[in-house]
Every structure is written in structure tokens, then in C-alpha cells.
PDB file of N, CA and C in Angstrom:
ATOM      1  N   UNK A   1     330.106 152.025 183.267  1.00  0.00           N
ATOM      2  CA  UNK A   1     330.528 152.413 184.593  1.00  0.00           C
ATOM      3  C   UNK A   1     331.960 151.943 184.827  1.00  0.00           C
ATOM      4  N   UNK A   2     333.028 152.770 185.580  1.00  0.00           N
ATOM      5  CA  UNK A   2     334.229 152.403 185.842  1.00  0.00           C
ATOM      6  C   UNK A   2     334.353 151.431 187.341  1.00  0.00           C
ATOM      7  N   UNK A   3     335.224 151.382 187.002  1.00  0.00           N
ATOM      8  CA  UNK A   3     335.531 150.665 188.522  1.00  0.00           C
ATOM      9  C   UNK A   3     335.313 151.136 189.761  1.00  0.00           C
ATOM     10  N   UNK A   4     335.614 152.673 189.826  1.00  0.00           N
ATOM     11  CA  UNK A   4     335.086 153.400 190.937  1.00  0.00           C
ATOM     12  C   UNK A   4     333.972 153.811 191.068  1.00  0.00           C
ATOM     13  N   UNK A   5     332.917 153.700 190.247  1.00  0.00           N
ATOM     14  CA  UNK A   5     331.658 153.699 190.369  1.00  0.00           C
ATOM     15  C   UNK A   5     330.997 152.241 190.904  1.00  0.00           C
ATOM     16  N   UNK A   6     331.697 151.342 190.604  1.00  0.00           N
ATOM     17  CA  UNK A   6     331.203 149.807 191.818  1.00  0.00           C
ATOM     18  C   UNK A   6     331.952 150.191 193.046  1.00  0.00           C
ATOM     19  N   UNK A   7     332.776 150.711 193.252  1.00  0.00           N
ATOM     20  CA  UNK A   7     333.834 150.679 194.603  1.00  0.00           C
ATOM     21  C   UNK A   7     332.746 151.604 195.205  1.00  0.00           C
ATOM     22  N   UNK A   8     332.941 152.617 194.547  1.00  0.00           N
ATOM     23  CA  UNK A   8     331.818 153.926 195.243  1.00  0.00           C
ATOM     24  C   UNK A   8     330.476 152.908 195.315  1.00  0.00           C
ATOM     25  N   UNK A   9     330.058 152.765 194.891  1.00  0.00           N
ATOM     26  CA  UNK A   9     328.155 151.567 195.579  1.00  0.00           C
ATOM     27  C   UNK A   9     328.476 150.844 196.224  1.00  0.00           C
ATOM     28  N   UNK A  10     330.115 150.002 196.067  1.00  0.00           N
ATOM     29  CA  UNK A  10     329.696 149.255 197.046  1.00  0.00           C
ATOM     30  C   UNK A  10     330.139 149.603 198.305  1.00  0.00           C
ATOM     31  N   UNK A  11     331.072 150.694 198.438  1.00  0.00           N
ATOM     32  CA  UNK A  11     331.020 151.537 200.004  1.00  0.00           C
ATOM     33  C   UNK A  11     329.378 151.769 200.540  1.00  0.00           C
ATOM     34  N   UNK A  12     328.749 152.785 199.520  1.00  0.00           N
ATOM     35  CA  UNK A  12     327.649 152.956 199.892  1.00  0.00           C
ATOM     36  C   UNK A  12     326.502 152.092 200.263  1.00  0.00           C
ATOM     37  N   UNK A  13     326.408 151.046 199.999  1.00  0.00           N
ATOM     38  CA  UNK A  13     325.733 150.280 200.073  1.00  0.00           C
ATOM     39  C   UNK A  13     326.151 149.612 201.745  1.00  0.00           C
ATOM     40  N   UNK A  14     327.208 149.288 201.449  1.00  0.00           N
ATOM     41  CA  UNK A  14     327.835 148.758 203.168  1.00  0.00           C
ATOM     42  C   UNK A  14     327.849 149.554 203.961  1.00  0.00           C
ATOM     43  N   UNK A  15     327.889 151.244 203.626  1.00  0.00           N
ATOM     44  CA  UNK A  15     327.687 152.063 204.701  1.00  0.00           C
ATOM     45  C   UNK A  15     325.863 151.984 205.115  1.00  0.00           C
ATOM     46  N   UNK A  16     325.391 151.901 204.247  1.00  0.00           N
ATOM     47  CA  UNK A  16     323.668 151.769 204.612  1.00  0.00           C
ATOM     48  C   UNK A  16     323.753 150.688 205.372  1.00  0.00           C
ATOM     49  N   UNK A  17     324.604 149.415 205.049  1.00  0.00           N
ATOM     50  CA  UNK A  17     324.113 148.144 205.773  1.00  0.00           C
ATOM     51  C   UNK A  17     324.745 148.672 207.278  1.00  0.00           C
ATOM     52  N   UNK A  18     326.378 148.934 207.096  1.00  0.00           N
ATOM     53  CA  UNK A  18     326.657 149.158 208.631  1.00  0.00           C
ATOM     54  C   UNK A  18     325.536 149.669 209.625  1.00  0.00           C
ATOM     55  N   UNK A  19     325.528 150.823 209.062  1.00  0.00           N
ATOM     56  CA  UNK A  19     323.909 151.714 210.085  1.00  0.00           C
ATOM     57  C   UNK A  19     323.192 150.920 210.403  1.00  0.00           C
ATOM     58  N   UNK A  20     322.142 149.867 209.074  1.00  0.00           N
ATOM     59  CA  UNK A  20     321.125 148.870 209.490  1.00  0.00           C
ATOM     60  C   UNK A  20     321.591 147.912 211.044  1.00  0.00           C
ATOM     61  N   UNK A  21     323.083 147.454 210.575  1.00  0.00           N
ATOM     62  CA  UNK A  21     323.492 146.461 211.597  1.00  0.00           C
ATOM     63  C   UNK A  21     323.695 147.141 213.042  1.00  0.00           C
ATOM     64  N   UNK A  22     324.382 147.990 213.253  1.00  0.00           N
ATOM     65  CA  UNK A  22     324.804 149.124 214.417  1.00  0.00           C
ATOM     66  C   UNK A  22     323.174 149.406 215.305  1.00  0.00           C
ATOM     67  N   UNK A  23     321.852 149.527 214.173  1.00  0.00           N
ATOM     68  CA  UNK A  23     320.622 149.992 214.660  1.00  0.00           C
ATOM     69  C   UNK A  23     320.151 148.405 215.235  1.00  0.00           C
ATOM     70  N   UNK A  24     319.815 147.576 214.545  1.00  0.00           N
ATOM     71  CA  UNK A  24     319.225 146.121 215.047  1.00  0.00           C
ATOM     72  C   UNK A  24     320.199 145.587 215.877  1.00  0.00           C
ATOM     73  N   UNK A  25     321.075 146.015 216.015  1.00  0.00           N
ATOM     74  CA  UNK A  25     321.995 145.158 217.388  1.00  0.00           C
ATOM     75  C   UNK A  25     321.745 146.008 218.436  1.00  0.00           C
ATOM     76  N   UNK A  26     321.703 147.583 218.550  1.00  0.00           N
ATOM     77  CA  UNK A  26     321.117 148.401 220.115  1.00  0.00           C
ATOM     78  C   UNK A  26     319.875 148.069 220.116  1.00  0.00           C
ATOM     79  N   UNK A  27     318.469 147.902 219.175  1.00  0.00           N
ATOM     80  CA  UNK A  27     317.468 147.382 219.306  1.00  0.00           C
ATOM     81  C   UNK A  27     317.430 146.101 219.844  1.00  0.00           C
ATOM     82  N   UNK A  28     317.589 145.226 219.622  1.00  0.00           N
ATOM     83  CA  UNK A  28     317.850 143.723 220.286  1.00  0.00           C
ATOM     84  C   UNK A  28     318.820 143.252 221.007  1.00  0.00           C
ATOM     85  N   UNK A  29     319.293 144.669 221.613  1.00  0.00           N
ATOM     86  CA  UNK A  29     320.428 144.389 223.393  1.00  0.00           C
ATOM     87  C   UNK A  29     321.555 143.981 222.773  1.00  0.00           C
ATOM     88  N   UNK A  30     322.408 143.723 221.228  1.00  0.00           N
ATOM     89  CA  UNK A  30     323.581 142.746 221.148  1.00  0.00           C
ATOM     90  C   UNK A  30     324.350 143.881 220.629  1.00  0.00           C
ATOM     91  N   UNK A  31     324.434 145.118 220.830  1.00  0.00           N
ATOM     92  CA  UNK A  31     325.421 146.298 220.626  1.00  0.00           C
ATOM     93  C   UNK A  31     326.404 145.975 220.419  1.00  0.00           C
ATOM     94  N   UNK A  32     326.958 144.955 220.755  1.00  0.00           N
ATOM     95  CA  UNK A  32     328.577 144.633 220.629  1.00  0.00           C
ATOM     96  C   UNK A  32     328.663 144.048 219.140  1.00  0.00           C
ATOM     97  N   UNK A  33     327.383 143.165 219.200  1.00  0.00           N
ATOM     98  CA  UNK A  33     327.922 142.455 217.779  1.00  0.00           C
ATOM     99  C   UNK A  33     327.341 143.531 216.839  1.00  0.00           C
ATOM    100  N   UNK A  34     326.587 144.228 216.607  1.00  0.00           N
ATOM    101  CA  UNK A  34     325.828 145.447 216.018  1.00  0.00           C
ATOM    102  C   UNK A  34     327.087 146.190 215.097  1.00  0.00           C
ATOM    103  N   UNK A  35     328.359 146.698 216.043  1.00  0.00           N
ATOM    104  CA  UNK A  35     329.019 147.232 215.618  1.00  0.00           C
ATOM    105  C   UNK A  35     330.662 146.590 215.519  1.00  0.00           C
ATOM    106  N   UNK A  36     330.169 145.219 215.673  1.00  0.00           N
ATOM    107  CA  UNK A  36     331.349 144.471 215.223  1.00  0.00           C
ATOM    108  C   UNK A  36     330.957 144.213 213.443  1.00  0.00           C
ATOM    109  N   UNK A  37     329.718 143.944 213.205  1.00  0.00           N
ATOM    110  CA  UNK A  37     329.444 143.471 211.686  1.00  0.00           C
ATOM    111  C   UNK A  37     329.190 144.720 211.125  1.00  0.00           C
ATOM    112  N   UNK A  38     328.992 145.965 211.669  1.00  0.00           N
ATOM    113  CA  UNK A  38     329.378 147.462 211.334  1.00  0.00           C
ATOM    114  C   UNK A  38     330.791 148.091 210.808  1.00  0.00           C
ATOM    115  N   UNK A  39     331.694 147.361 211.917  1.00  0.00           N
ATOM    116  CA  UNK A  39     332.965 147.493 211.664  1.00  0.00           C
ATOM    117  C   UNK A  39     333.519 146.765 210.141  1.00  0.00           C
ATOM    118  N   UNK A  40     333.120 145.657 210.077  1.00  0.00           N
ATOM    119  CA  UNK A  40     333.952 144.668 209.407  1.00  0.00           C
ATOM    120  C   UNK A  40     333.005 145.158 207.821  1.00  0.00           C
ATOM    121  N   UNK A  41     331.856 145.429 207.668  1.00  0.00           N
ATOM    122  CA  UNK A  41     331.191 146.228 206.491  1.00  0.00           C
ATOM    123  C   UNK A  41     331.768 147.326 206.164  1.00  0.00           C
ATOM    124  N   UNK A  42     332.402 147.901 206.840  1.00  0.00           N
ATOM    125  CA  UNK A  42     333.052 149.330 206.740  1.00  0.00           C
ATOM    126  C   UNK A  42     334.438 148.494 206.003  1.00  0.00           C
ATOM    127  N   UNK A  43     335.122 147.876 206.902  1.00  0.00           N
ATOM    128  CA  UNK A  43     336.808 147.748 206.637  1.00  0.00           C
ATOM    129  C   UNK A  43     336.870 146.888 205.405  1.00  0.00           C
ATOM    130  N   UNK A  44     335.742 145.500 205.160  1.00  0.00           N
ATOM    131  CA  UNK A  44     335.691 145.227 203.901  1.00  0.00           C
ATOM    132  C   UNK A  44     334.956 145.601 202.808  1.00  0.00           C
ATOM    133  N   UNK A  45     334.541 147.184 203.206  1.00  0.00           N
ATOM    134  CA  UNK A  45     334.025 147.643 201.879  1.00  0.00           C
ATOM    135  C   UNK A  45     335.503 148.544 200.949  1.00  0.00           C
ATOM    136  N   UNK A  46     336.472 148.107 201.566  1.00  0.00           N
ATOM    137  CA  UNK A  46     337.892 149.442 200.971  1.00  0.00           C
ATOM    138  C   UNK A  46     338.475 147.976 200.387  1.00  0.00           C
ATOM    139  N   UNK A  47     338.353 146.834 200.593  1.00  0.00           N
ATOM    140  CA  UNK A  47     338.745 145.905 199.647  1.00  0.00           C
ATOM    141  C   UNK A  47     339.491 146.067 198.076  1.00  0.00           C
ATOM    142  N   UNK A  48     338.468 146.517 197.421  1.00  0.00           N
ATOM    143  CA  UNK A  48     338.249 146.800 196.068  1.00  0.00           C
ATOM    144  C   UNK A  48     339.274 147.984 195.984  1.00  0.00           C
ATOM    145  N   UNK A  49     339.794 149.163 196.969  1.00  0.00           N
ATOM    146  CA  UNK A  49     340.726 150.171 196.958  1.00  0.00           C
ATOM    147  C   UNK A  49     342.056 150.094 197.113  1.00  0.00           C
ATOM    148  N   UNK A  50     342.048 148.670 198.090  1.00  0.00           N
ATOM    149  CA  UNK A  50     343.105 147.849 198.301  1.00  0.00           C
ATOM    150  C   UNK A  50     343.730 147.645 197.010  1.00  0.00           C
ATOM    151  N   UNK A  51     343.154 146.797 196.613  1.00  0.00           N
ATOM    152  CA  UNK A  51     343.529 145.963 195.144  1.00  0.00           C
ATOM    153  C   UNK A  51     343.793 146.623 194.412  1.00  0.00           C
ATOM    154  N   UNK A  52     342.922 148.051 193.756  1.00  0.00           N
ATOM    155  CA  UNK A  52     343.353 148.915 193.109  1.00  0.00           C
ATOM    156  C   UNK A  52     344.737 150.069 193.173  1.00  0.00           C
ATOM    157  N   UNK A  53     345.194 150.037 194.554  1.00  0.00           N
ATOM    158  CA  UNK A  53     345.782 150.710 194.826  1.00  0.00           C
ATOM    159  C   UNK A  53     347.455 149.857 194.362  1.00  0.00           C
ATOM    160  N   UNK A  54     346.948 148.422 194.975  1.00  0.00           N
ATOM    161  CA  UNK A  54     348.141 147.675 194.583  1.00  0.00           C
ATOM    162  C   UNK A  54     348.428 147.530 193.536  1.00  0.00           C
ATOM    163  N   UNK A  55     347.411 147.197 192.574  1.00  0.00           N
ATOM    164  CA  UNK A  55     347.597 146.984 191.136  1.00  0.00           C
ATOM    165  C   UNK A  55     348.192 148.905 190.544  1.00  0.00           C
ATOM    166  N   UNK A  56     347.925 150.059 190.869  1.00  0.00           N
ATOM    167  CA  UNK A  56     348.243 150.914 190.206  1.00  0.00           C
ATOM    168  C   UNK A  56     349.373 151.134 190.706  1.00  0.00           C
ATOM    169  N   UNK A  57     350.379 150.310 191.472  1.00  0.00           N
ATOM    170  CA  UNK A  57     351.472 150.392 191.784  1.00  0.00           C
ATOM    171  C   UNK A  57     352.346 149.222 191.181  1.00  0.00           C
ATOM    172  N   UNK A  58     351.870 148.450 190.328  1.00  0.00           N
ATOM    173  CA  UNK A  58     352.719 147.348 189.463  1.00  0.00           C
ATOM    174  C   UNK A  58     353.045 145.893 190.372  1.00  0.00           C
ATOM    175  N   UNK A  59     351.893 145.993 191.346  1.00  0.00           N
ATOM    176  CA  UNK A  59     352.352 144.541 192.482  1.00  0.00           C
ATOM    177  C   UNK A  59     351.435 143.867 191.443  1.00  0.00           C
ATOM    178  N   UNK A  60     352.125 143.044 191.433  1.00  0.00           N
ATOM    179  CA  UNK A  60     351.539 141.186 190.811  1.00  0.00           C
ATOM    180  C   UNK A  60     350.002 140.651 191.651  1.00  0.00           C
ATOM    181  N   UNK A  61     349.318 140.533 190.711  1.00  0.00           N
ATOM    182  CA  UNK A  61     348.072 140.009 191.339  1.00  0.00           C
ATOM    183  C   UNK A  61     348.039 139.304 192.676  1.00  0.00           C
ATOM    184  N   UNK A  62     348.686 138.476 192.236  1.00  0.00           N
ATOM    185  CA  UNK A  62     349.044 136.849 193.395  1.00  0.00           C
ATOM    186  C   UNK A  62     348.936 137.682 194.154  1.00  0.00           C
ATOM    187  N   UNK A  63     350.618 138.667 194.430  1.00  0.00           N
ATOM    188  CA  UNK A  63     350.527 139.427 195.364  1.00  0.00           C
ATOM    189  C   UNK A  63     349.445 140.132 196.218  1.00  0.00           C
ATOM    190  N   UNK A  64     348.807 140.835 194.982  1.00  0.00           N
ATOM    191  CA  UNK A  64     348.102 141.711 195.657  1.00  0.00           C
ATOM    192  C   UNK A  64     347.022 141.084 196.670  1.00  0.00           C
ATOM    193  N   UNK A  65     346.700 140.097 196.041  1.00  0.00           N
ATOM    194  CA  UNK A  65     345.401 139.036 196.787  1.00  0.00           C
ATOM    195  C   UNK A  65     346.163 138.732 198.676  1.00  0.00           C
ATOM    196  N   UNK A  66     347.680 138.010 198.237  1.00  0.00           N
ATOM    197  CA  UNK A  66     347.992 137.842 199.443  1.00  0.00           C
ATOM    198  C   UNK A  66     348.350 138.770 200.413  1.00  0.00           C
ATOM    199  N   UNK A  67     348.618 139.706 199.833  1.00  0.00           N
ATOM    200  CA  UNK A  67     348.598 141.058 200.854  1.00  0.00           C
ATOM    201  C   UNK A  67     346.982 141.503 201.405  1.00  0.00           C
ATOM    202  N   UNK A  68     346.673 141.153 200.722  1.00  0.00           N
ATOM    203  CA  UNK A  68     344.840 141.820 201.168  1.00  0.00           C
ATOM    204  C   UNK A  68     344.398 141.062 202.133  1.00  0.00           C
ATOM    205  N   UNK A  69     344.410 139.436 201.614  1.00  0.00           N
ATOM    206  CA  UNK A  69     344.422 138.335 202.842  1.00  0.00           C
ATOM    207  C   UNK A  69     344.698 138.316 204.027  1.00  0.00           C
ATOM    208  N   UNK A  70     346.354 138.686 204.142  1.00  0.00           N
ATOM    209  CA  UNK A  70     346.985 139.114 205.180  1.00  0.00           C
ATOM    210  C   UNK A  70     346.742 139.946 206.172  1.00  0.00           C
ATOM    211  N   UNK A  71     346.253 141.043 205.248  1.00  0.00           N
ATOM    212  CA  UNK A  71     345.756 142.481 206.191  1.00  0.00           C
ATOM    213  C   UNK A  71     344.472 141.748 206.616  1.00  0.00           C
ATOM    214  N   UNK A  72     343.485 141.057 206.016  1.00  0.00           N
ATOM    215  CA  UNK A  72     342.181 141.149 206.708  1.00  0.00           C
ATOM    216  C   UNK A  72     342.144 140.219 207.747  1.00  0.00           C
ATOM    217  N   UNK A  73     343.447 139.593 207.761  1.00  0.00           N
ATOM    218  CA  UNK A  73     343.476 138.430 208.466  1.00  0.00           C
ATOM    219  C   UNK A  73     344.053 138.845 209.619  1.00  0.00           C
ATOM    220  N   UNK A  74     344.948 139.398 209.333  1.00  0.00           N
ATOM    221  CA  UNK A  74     345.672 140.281 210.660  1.00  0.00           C
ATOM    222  C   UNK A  74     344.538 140.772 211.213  1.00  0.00           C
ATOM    223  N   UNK A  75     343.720 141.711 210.681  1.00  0.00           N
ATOM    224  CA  UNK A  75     342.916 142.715 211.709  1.00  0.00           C
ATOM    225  C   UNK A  75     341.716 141.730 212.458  1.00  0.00           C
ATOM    226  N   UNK A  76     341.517 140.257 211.686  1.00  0.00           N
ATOM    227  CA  UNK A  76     340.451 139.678 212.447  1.00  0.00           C
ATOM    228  C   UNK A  76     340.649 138.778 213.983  1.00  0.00           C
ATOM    229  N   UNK A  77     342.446 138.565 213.276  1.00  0.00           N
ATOM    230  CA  UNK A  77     343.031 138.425 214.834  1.00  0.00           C
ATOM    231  C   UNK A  77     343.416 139.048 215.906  1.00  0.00           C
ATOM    232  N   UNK A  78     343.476 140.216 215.860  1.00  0.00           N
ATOM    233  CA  UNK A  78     343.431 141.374 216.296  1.00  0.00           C
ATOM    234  C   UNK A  78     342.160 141.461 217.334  1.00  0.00           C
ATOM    235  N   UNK A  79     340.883 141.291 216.582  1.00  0.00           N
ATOM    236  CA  UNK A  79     340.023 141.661 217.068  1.00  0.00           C
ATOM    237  C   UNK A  79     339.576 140.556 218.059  1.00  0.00           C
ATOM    238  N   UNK A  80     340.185 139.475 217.789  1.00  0.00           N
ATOM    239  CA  UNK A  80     340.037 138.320 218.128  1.00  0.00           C
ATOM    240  C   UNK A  80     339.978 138.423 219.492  1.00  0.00           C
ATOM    241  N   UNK A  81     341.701 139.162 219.470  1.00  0.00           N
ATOM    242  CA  UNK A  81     342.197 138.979 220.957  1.00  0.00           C
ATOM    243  C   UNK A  81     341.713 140.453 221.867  1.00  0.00           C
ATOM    244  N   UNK A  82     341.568 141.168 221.111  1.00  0.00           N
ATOM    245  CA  UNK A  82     340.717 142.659 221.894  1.00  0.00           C
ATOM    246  C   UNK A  82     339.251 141.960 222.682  1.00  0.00           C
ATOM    247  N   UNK A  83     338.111 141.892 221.469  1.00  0.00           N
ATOM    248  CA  UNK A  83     336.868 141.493 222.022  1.00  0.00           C
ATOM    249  C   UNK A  83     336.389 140.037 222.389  1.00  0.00           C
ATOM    250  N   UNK A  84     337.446 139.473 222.378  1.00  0.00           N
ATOM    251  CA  UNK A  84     337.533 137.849 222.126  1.00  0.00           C
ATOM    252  C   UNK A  84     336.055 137.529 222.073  1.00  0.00           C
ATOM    253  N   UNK A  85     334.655 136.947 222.524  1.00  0.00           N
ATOM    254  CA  UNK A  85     333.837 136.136 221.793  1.00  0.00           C
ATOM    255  C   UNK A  85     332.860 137.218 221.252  1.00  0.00           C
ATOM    256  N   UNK A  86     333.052 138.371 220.484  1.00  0.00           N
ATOM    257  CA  UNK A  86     332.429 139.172 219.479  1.00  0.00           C
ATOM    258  C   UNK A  86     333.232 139.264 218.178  1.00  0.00           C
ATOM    259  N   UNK A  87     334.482 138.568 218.470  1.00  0.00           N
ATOM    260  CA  UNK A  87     335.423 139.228 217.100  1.00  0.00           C
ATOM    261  C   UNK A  87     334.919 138.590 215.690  1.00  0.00           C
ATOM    262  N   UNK A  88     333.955 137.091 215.909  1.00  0.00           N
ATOM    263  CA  UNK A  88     333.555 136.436 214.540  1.00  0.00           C
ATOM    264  C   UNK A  88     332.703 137.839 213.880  1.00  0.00           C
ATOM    265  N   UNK A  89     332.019 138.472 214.435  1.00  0.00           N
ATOM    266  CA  UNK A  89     331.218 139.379 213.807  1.00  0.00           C
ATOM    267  C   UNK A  89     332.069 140.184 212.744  1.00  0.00           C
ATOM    268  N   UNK A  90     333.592 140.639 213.344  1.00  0.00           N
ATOM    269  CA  UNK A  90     334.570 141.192 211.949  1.00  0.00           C
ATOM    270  C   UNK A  90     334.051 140.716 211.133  1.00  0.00           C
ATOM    271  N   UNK A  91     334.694 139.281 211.324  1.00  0.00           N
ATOM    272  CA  UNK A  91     334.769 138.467 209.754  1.00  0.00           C
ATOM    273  C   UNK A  91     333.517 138.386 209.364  1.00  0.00           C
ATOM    274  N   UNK A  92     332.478 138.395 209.971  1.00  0.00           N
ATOM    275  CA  UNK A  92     331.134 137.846 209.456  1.00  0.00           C
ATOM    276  C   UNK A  92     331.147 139.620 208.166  1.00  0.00           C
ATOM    277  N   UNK A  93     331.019 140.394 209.054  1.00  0.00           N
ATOM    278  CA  UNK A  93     331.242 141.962 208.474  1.00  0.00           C
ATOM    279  C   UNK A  93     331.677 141.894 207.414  1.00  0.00           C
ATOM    280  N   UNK A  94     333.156 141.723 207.017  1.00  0.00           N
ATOM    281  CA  UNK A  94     333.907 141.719 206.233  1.00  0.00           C
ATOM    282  C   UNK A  94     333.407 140.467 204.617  1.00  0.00           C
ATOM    283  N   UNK A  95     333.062 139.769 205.129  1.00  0.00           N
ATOM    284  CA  UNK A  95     332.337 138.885 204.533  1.00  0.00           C
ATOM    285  C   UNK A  95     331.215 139.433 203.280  1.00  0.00           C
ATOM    286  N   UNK A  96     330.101 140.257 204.786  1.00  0.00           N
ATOM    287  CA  UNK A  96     328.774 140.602 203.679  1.00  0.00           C
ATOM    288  C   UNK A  96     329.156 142.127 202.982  1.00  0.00           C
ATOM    289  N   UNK A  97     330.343 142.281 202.679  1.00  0.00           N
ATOM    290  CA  UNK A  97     330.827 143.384 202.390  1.00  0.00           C
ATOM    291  C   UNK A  97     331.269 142.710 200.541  1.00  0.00           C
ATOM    292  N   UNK A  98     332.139 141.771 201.113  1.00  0.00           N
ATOM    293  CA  UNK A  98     332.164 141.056 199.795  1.00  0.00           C
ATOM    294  C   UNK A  98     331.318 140.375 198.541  1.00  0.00           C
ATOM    295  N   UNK A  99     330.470 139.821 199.866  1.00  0.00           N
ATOM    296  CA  UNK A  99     329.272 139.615 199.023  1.00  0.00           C
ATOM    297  C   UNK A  99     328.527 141.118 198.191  1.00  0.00           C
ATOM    298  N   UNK A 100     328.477 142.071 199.161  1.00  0.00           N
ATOM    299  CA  UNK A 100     328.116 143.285 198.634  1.00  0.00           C
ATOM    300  C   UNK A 100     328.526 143.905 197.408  1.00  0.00           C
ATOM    301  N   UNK A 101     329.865 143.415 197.012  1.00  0.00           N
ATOM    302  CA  UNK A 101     330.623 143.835 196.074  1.00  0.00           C
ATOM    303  C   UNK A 101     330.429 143.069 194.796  1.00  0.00           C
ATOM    304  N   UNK A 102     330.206 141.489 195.008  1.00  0.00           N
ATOM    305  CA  UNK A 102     329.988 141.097 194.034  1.00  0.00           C
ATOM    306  C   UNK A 102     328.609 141.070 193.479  1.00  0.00           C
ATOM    307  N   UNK A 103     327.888 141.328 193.986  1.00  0.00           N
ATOM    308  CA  UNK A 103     325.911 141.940 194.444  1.00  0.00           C
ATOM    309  C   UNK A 103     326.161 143.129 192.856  1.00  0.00           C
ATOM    310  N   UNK A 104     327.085 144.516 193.389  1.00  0.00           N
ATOM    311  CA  UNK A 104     326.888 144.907 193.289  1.00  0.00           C
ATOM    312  C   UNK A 104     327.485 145.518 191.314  1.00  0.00           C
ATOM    313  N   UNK A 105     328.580 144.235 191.244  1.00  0.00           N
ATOM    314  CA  UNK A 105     328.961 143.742 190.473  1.00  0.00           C
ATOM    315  C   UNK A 105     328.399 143.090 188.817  1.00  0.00           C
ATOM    316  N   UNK A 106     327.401 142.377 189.717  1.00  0.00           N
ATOM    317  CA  UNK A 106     326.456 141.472 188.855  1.00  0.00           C
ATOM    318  C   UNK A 106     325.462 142.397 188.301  1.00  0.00           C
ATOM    319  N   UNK A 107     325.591 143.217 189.315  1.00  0.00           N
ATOM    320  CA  UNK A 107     324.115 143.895 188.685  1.00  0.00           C
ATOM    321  C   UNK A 107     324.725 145.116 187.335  1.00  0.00           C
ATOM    322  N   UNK A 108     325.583 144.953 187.771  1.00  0.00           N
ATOM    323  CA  UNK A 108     326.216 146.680 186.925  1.00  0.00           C
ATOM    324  C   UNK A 108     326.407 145.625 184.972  1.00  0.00           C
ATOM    325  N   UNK A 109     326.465 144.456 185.665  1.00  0.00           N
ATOM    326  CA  UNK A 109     326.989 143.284 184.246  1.00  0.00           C
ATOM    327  C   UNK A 109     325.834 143.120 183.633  1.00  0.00           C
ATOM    328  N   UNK A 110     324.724 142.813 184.527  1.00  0.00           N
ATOM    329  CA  UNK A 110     323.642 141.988 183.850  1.00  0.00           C
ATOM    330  C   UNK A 110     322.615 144.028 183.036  1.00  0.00           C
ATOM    331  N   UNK A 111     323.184 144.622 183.334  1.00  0.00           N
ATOM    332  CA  UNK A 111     322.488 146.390 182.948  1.00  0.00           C
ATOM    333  C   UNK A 111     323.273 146.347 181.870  1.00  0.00           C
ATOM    334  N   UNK A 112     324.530 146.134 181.683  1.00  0.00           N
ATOM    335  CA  UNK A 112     325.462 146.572 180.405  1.00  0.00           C
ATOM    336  C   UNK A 112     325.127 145.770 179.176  1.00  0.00           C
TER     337      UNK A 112
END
């Protein structure tokens, strides 16, 4: 499997979770955070497109990491100051997105 076949699962996979999260947060009244850890599953599932995109443009790893940092960091302050006490849910989002990736990672390693 190539690289875009983990990028592609692990979108898909975070798009299934977003839905899950978006559905159990209007079920249990917390809609806000529902589609804050919706949001941040979505924005850190393009991670992996990030990186790739940087790297097929000749930016230096280091780089590329600290640019990715930057951006996710920017948008969590961002959200910070928009929804102020829902914005941890971004990062929480963004988070199980990563985890998702490396989930989805392990498994493609431990098959080969």
C-alpha cells in the first residue's frame, strides 16, 4: 500500500469518527463540543497531505513539521478565541485524528 492509501483510511476513518462525534454530542445536549471534535477530526485528518505536499515541494523535514505545528496551532487559537470554552475540543479532534493515523499505520505494517 502507498502512502495515499493510509492518507485515504485515515481521512476515512476520521470522517466515520467525525459523524460518530457530531451524532453523540446532539444526542447528549453537548452539540457544540460534538462538532468541535468533528471539526478538529476533519482538519487533522489532511495532516499526512500537509507533509506530503511539503515534502513534494523540497521543504526540509524540520521544516515541514514546524510549519504543520504552526498551522495547527494557529487554527486552535483561533478557535480559542471564536468559541472560547469549546475550543479544547479542536485540539482534542485534531489529536484522535493522529492517533487515527498512526492506528491506521500499524495496522497496514503489522499486514505487510
Amino acid at each position: 500500500m502507498t502512502s495515499a492509501g493510509l492518507l485515504r483510511k485515515t481521512v476515512v476513518l476520521c470522517a466515520v469518527a467525525a459523524v460518530a462525534s457530531a451524532i453523540v454530542g446532539t444526542l447528549t445536549g453537548h452539540l457544540a463540543q460534538g462538532l468541535g471534535v468533528a471539526a478538529g477530526l476533519m482538519l487533522g485528518s489532511v495532516n499526512g497531505y500537509l507533509l506530503q505536499g511539503l515534502m513534494a515541494r523540497g521543504t526540509p523535514f524540520m521544516a515541514a513539521s514546524l510549519l504543520r505545528i504552526l498551522f495547527f496551532s494557529s487554527l486552535i487559537l483561533t478557535a480559542a478565541l471564536i468559541f472560547r470554552s469549546s475550543a479544547w475540543t479542536l485540539a482534542l479532534g485534531i489529536g484522535c485524528a493522529q492517533l487515527a493515523m498512526v492506528a491506521v499505520g500499524v495496522r497496514q505494517g503489522l499486514r505487510a
